[in-house]
C-alpha atoms as a PDB file:
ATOM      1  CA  UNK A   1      86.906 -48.818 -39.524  1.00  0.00           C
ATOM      2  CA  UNK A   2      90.357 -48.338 -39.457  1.00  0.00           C
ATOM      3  CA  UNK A   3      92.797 -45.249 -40.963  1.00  0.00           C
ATOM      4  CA  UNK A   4      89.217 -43.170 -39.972  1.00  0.00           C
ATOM      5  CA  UNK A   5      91.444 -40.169 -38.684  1.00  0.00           C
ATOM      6  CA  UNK A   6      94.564 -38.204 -39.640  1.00  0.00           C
ATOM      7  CA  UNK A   7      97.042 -37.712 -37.060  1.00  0.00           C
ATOM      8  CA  UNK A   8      97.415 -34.055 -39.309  1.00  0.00           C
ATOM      9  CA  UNK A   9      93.775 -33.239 -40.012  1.00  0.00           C
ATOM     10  CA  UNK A  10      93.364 -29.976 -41.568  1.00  0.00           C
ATOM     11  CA  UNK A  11      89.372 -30.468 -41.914  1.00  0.00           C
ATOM     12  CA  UNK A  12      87.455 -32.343 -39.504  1.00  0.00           C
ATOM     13  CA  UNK A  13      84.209 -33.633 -40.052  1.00  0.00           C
ATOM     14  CA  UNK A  14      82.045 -35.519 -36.493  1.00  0.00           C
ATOM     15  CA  UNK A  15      78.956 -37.204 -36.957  1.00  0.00           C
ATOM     16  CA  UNK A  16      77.595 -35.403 -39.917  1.00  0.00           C
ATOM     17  CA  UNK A  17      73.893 -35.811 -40.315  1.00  0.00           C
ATOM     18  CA  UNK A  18      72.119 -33.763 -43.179  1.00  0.00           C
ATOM     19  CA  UNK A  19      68.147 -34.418 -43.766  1.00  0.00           C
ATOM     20  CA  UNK A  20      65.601 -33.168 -46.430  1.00  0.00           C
ATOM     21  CA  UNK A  21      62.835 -31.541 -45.205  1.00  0.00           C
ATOM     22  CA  UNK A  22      59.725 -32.392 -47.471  1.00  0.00           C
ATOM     23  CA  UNK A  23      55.692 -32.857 -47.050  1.00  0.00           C
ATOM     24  CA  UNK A  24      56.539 -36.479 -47.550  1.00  0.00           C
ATOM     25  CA  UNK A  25      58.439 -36.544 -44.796  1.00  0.00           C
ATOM     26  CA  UNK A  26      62.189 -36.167 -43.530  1.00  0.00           C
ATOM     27  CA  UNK A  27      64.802 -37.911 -45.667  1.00  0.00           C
ATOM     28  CA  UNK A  28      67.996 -38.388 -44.221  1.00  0.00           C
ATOM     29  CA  UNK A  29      71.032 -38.460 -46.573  1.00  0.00           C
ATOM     30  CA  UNK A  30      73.819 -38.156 -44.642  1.00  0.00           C
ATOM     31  CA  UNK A  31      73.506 -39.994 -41.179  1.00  0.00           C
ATOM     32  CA  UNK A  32      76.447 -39.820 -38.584  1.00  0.00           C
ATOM     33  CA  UNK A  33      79.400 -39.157 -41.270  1.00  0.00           C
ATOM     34  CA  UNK A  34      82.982 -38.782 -39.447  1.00  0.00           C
ATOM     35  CA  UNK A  35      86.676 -38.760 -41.190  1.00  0.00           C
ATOM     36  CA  UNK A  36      89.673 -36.617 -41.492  1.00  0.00           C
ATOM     37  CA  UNK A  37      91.535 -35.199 -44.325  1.00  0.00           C
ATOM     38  CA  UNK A  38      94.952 -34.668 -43.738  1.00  0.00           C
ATOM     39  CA  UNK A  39      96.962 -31.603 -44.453  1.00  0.00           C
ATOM     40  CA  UNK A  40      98.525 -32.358 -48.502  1.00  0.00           C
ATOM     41  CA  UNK A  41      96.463 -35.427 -48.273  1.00  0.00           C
ATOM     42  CA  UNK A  42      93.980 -36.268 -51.232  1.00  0.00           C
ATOM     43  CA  UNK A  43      90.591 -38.475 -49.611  1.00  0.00           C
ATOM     44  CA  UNK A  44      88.931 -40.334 -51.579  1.00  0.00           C
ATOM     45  CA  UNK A  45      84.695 -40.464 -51.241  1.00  0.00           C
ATOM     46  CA  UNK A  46      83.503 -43.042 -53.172  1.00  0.00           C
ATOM     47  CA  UNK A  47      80.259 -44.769 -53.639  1.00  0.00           C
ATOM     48  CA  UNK A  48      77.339 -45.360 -55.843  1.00  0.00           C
ATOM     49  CA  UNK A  49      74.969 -42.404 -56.688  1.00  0.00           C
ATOM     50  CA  UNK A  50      72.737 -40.829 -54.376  1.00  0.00           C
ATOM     51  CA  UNK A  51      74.623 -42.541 -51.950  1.00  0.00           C
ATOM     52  CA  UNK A  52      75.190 -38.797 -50.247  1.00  0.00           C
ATOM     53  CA  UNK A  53      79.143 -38.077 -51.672  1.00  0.00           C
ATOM     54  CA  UNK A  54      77.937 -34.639 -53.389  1.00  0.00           C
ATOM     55  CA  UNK A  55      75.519 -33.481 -50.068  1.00  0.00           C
ATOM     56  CA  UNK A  56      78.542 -33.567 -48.196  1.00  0.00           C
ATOM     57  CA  UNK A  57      80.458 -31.768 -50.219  1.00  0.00           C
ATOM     58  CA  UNK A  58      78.126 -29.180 -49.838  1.00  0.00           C
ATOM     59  CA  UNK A  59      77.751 -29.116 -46.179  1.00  0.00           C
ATOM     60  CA  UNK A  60      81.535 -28.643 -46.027  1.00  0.00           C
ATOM     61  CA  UNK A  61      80.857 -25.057 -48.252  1.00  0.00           C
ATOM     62  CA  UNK A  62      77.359 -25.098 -46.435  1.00  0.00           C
ATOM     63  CA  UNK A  63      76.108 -24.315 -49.693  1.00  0.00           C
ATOM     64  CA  UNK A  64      72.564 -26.369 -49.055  1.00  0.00           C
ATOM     65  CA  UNK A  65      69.620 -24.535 -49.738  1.00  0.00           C
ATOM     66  CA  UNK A  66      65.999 -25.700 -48.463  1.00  0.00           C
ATOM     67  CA  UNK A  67      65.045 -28.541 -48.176  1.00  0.00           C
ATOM     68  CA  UNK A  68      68.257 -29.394 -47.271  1.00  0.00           C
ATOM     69  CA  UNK A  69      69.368 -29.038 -43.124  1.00  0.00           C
ATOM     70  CA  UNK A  70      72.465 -30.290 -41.404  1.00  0.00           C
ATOM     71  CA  UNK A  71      70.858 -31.245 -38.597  1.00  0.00           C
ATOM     72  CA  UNK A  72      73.977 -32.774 -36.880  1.00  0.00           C
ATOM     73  CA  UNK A  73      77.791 -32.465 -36.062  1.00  0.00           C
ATOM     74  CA  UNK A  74      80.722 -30.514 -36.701  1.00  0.00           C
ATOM     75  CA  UNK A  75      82.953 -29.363 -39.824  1.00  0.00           C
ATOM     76  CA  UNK A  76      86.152 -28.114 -38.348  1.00  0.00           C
ATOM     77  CA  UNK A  77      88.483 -26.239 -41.009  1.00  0.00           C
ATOM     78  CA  UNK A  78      92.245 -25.691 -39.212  1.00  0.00           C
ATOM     79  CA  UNK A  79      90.360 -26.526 -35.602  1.00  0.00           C
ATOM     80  CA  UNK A  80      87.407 -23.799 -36.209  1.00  0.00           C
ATOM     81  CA  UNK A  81      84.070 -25.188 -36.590  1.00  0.00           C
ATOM     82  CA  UNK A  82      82.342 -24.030 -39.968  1.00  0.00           C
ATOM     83  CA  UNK A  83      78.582 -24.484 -38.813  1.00  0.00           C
ATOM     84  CA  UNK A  84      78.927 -21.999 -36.069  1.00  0.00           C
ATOM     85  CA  UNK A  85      80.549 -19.265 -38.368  1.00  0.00           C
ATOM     86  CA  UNK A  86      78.472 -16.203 -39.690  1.00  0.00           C
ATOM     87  CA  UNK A  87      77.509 -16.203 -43.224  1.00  0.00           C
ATOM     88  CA  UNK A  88      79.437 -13.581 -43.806  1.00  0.00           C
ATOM     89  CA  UNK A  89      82.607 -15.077 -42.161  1.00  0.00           C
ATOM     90  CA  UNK A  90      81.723 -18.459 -44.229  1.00  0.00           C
ATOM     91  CA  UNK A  91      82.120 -16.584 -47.413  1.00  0.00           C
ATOM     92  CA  UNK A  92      85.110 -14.970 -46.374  1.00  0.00           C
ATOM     93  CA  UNK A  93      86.338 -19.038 -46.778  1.00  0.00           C
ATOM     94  CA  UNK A  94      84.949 -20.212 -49.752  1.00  0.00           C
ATOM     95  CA  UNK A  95      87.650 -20.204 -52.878  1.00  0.00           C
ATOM     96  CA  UNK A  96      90.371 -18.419 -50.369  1.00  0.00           C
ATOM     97  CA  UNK A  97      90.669 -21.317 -48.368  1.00  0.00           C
ATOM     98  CA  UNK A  98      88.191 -24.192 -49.474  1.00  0.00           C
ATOM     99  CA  UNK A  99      87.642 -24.042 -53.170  1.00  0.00           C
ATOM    100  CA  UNK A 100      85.230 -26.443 -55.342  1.00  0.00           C
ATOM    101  CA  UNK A 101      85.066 -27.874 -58.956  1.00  0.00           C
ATOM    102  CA  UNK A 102      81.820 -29.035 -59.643  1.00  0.00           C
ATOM    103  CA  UNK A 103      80.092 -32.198 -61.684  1.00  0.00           C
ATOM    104  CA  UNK A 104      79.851 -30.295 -64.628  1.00  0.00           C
ATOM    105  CA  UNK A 105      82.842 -27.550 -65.850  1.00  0.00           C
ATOM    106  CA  UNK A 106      80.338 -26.565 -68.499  1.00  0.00           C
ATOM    107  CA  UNK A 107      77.373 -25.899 -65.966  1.00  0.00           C
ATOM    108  CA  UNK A 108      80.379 -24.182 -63.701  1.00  0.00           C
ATOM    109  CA  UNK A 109      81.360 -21.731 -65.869  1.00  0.00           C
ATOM    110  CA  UNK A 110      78.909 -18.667 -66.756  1.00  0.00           C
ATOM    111  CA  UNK A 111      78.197 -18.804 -70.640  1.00  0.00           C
ATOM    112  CA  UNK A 112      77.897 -15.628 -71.533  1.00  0.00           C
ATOM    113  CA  UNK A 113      81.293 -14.225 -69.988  1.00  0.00           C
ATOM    114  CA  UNK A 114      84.953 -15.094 -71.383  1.00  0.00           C
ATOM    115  CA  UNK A 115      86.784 -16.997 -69.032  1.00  0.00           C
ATOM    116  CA  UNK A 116      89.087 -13.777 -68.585  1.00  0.00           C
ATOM    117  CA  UNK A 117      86.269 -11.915 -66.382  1.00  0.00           C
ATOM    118  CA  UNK A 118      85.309 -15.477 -64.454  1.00  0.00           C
ATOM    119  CA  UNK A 119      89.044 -15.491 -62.967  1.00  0.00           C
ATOM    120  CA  UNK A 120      89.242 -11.680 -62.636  1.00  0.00           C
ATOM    121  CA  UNK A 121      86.165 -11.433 -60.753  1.00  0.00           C
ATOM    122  CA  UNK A 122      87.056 -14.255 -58.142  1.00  0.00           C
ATOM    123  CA  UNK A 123      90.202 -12.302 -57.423  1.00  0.00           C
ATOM    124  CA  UNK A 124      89.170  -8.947 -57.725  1.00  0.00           C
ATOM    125  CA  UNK A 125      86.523  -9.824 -55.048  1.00  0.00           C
ATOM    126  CA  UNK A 126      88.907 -11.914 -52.072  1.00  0.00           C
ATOM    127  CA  UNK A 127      92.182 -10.140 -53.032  1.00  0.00           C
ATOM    128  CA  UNK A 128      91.452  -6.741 -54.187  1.00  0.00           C
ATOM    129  CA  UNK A 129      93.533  -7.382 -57.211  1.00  0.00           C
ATOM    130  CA  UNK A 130      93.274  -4.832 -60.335  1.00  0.00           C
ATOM    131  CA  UNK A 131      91.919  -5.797 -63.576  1.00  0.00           C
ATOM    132  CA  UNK A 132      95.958  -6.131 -64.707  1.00  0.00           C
ATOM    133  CA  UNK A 133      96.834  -8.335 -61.654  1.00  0.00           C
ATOM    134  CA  UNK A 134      94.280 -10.532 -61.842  1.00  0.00           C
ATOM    135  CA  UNK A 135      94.420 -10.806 -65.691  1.00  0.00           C
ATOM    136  CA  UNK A 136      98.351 -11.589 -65.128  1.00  0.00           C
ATOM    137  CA  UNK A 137      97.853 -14.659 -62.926  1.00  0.00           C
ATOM    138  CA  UNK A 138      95.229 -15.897 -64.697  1.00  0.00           C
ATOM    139  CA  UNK A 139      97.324 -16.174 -67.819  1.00  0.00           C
ATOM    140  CA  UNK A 140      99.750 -17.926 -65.584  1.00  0.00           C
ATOM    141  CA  UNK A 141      97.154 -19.965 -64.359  1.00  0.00           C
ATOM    142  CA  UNK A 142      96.410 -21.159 -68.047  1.00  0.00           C
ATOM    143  CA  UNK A 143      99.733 -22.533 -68.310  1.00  0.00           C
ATOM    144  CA  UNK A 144      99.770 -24.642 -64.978  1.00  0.00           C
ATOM    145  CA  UNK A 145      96.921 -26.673 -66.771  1.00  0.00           C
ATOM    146  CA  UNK A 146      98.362 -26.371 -70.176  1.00  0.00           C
ATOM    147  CA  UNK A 147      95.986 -24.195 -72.138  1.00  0.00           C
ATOM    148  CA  UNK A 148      97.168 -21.314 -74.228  1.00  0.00           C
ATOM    149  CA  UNK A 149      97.586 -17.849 -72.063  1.00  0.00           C
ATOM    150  CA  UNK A 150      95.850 -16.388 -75.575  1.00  0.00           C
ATOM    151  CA  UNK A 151      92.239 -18.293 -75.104  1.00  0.00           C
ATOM    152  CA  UNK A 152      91.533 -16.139 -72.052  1.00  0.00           C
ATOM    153  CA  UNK A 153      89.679 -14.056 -73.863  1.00  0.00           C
ATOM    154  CA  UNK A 154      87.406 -16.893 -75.351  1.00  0.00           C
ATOM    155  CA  UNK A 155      83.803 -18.356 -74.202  1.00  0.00           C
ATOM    156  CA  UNK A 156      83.406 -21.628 -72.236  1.00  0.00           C
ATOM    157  CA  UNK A 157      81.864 -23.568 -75.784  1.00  0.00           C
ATOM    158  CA  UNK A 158      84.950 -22.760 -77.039  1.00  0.00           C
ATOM    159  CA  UNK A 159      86.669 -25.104 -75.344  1.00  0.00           C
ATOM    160  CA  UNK A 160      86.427 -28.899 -75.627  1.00  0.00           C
ATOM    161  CA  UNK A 161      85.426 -30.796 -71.887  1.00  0.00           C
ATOM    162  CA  UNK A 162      88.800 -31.633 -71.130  1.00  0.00           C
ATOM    163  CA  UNK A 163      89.629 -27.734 -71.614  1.00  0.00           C
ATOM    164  CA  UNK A 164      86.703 -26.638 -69.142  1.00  0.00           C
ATOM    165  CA  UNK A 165      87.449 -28.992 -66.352  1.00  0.00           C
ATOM    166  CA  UNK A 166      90.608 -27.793 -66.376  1.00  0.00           C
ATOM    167  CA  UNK A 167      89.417 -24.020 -66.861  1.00  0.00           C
ATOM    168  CA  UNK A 168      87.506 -24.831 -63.579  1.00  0.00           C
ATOM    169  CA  UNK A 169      90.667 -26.428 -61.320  1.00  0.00           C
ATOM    170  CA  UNK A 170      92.963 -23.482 -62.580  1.00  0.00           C
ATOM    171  CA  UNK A 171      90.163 -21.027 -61.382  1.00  0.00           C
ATOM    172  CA  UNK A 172      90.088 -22.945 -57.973  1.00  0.00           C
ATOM    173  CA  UNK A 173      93.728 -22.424 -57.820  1.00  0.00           C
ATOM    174  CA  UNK A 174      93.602 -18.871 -58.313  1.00  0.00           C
ATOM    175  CA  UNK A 175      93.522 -17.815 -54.623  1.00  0.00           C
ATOM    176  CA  UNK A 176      95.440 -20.697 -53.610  1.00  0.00           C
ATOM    177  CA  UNK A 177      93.205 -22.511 -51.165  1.00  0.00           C
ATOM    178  CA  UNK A 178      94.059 -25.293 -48.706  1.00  0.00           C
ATOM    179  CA  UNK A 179      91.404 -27.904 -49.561  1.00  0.00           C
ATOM    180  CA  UNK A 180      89.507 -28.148 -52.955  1.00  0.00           C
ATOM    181  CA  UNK A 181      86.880 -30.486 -53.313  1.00  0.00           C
ATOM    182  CA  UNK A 182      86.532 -32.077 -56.931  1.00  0.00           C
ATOM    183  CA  UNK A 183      82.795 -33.411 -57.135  1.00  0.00           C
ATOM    184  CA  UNK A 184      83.370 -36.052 -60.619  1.00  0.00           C
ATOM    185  CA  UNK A 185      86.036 -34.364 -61.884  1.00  0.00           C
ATOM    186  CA  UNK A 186      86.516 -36.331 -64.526  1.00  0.00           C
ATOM    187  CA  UNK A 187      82.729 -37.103 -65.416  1.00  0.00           C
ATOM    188  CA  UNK A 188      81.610 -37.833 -69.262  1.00  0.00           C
ATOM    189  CA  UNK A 189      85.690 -37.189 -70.132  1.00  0.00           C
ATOM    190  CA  UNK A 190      87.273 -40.281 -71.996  1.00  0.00           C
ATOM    191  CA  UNK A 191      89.824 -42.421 -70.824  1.00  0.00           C
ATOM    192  CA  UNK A 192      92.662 -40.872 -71.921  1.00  0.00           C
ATOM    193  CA  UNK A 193      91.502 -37.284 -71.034  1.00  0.00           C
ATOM    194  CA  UNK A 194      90.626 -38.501 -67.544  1.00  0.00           C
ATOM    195  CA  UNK A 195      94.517 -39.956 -66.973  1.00  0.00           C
ATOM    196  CA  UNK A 196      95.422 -36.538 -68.258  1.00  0.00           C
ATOM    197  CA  UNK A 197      93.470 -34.568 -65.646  1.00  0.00           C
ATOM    198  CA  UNK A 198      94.599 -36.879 -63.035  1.00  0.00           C
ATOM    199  CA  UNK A 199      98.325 -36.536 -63.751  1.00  0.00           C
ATOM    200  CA  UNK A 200      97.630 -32.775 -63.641  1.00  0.00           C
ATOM    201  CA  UNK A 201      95.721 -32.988 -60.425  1.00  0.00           C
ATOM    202  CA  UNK A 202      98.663 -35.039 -58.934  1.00  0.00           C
ATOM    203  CA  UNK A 203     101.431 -32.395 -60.056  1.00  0.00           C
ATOM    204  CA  UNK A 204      99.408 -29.467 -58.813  1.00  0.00           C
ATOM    205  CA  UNK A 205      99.267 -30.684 -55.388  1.00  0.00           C
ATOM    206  CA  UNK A 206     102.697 -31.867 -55.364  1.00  0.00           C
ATOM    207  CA  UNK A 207     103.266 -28.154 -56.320  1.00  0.00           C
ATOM    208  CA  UNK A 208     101.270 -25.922 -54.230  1.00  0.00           C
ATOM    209  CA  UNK A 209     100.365 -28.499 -51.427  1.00  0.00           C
ATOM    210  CA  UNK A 210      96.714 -28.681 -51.029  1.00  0.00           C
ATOM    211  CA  UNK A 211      94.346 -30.994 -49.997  1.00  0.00           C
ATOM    212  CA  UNK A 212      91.990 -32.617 -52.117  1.00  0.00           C
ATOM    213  CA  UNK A 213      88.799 -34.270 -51.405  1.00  0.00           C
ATOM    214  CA  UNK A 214      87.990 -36.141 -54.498  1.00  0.00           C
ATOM    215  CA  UNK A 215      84.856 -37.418 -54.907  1.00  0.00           C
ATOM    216  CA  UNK A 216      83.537 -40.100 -57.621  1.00  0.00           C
ATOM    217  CA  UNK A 217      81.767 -43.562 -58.139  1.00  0.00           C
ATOM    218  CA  UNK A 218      84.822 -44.560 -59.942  1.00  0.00           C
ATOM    219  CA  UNK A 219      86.556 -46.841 -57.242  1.00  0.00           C
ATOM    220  CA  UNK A 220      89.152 -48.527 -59.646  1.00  0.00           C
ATOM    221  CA  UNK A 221      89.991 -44.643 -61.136  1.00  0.00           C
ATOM    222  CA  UNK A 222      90.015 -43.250 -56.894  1.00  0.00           C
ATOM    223  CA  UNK A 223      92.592 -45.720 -56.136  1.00  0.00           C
ATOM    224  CA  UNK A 224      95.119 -44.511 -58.050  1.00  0.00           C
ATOM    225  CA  UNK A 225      95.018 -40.963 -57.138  1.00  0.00           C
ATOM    226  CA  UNK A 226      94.307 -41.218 -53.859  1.00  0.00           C
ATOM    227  CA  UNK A 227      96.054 -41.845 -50.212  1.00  0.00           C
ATOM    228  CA  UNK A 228      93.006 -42.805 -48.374  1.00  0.00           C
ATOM    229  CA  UNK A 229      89.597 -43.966 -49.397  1.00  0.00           C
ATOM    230  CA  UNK A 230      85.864 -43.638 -47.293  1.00  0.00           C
ATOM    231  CA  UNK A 231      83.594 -45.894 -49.370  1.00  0.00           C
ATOM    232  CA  UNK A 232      80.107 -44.905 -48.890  1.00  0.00           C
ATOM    233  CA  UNK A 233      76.112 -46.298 -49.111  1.00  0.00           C
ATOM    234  CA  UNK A 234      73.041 -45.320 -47.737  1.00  0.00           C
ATOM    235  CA  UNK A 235      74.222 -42.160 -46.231  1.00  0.00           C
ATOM    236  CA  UNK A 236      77.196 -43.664 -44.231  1.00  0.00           C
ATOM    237  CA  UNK A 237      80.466 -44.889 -44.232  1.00  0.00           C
ATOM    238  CA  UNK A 238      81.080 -48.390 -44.331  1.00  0.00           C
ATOM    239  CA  UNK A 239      84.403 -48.473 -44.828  1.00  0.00           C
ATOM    240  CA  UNK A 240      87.807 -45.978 -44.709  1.00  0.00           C
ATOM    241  CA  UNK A 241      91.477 -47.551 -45.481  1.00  0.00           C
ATOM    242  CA  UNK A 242      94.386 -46.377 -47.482  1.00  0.00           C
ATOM    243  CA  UNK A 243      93.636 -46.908 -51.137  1.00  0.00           C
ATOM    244  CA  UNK A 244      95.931 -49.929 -51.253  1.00  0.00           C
ATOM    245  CA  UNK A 245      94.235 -51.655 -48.705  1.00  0.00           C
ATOM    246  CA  UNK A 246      90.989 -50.938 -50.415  1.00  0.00           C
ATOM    247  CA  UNK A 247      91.941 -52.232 -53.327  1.00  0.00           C
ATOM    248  CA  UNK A 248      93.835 -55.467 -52.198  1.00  0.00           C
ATOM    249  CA  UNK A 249      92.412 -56.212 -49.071  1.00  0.00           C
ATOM    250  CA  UNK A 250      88.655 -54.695 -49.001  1.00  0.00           C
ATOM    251  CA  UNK A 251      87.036 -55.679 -45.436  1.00  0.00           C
ATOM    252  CA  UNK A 252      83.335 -54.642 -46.102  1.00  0.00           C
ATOM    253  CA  UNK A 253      80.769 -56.033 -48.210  1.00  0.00           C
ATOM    254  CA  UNK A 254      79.996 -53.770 -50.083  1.00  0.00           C
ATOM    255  CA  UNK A 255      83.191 -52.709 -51.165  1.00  0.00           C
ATOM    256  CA  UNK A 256      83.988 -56.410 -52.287  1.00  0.00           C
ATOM    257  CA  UNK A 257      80.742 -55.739 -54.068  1.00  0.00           C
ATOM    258  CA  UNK A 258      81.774 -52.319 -56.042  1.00  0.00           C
ATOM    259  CA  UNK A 259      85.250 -54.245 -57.019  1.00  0.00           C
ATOM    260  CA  UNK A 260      83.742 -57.462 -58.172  1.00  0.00           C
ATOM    261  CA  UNK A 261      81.174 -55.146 -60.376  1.00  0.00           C
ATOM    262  CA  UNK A 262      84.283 -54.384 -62.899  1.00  0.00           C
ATOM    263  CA  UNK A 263      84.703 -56.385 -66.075  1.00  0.00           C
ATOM    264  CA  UNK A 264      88.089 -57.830 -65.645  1.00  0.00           C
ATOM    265  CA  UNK A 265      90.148 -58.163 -69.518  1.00  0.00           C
ATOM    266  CA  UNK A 266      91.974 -61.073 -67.868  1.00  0.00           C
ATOM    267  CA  UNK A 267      89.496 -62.879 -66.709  1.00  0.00           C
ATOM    268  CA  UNK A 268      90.237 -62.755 -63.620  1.00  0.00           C
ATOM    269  CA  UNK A 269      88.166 -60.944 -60.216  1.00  0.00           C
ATOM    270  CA  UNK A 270      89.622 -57.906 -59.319  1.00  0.00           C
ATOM    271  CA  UNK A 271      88.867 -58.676 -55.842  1.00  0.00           C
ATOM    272  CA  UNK A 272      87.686 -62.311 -54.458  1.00  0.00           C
ATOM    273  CA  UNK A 273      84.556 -61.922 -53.445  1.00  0.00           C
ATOM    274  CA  UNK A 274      81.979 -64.548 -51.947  1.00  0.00           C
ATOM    275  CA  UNK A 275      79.379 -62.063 -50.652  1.00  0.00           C
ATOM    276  CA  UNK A 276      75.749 -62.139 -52.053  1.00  0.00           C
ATOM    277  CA  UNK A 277      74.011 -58.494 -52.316  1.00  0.00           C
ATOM    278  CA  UNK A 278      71.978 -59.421 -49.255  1.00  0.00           C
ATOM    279  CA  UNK A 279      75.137 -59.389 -47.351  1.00  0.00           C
ATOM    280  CA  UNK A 280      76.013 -55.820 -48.566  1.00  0.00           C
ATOM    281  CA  UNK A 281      72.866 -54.799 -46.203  1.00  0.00           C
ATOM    282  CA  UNK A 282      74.716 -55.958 -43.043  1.00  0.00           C
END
């Protein structure tokens, strides 16, 4: 696999294996997983579902609950392996340094609390920020992702999708991490709402210069975001390349598989492709 590692990695991940326990047996959905992200750099994880993109977002925040195990390799955030940290110090972490926006904004976001006391309370509790403080950059927060400074004080049904996924970034921004990991950002959002969140996406990071580890089964939509791509199936990786080469010059299988998958309004392949889906098992 080729552009596997970052000359600049801020996180680190080495043969990542993460199984489910069960009376049925041991399942493993991650097996052997290794790449870099780069410091600024947004990586794409891409792949069909239950292919394993979400479990390792959670092993990164080790935020798997039985039956769940990593029961292999290392996560090293800024050379300092996460799976050998104290819960405690892994806490200390998550949102400060490594913040995540889930599948669902609406599932996210607590439903019986305006979206004022779900910023507050993030900041209150990693930067001992007053009610005032916290209220203050929230309401500047609010106008990073263009939504009114005013609607703090509203519920999440309130808002319309679009609004609550970008409720959730702006409240993963609030302690201004290094890495966030977007799980489907842009899930069940139309077309033109999804550009819109990816434009905003692109100018945050350009802004505050974090790294992003963006995660969808949306190949065509990861390409143009991201600067690298790690296609995924079966619990590995079977193929990492910068997104152009991904897209123009796709070496595995499987990814000529995923490309050839899109309807094309010309007519035309968005890939050439000759494989047959017994080849995508090699």
């Amino acid at each position: 696999m080729e552009q596997a590692f970052h000359p600049e990695p801020l996180l680190e991940v080495r043969d990542l294996e993460v199984t489910y326990i069960t009376d049925k047996g041991d399942f493993t959905a991650v097996n052997r997983v290794s790449f870099d992200i780069g410091k600024s750099e947004i990586f794409g994880l891409a792949g069909e579902s239950g292919c394993g993109k979400s479990t390792i977002a959670f092993a990164i925040n080790r935020l798997h609950k039985p039956p769940a195990l990593i029961t292999n390799g290392q996560i090293r955030f800024q050379n300092q392996d996460l799976l050998t940290l104290s819960d405690r110090a892994m806490g200390a972490i998550r949102w400060k340094d490594i913040a995540m926006v889930f599948q669902s904004a609406m599932n996210s976001l607590n439903p019986v609390l305006p979206v004022r006391e779900q910023f507050c309370d993030v900041m209150r509790h990693h930067l001992g920020y007053t009610q005032a403080q916290a209220v203050a950059k929230a309401e500047k927060l609010l106008q990073l992702v263009n939504i009114p400074p005013e609607r703090l004080s509203d519920y999440p049904h309130q808002f319309s999708g679009g609004m609550r996924q970008r409720l959730v970034i702006a409240i993963a921004l609030s302690l201004n991490p290094k890495l966030i990991i977007m799980d489907e950002p842009t899930t069940a959002l139309d077309v033109v709402v999804q550009r819109e969140i990816l434009q905003q996406i692109y100018q945050l990071r350009s802004e505050f210069d974090f790294s992003i580890l963006f995660i969808t089964h949306d190949l065509a939509l990861m390409t143009q975001l991201c600067d690298r791509i790690a296609v995924m199936r079966q619990g590995q990786i079977v193929e990492i390349n910068t997104a152009r080469a991904i897209r123009e010059n796709p070496q595995h299988a499987y990814t000529q598989q995923l490309w050839a998958s899109f309807p094309d309004i010309h007519h035309l392949k968005a890939t050439p492709s000759h494989t047959t889906p017994e080849e995508c098992n090699a």
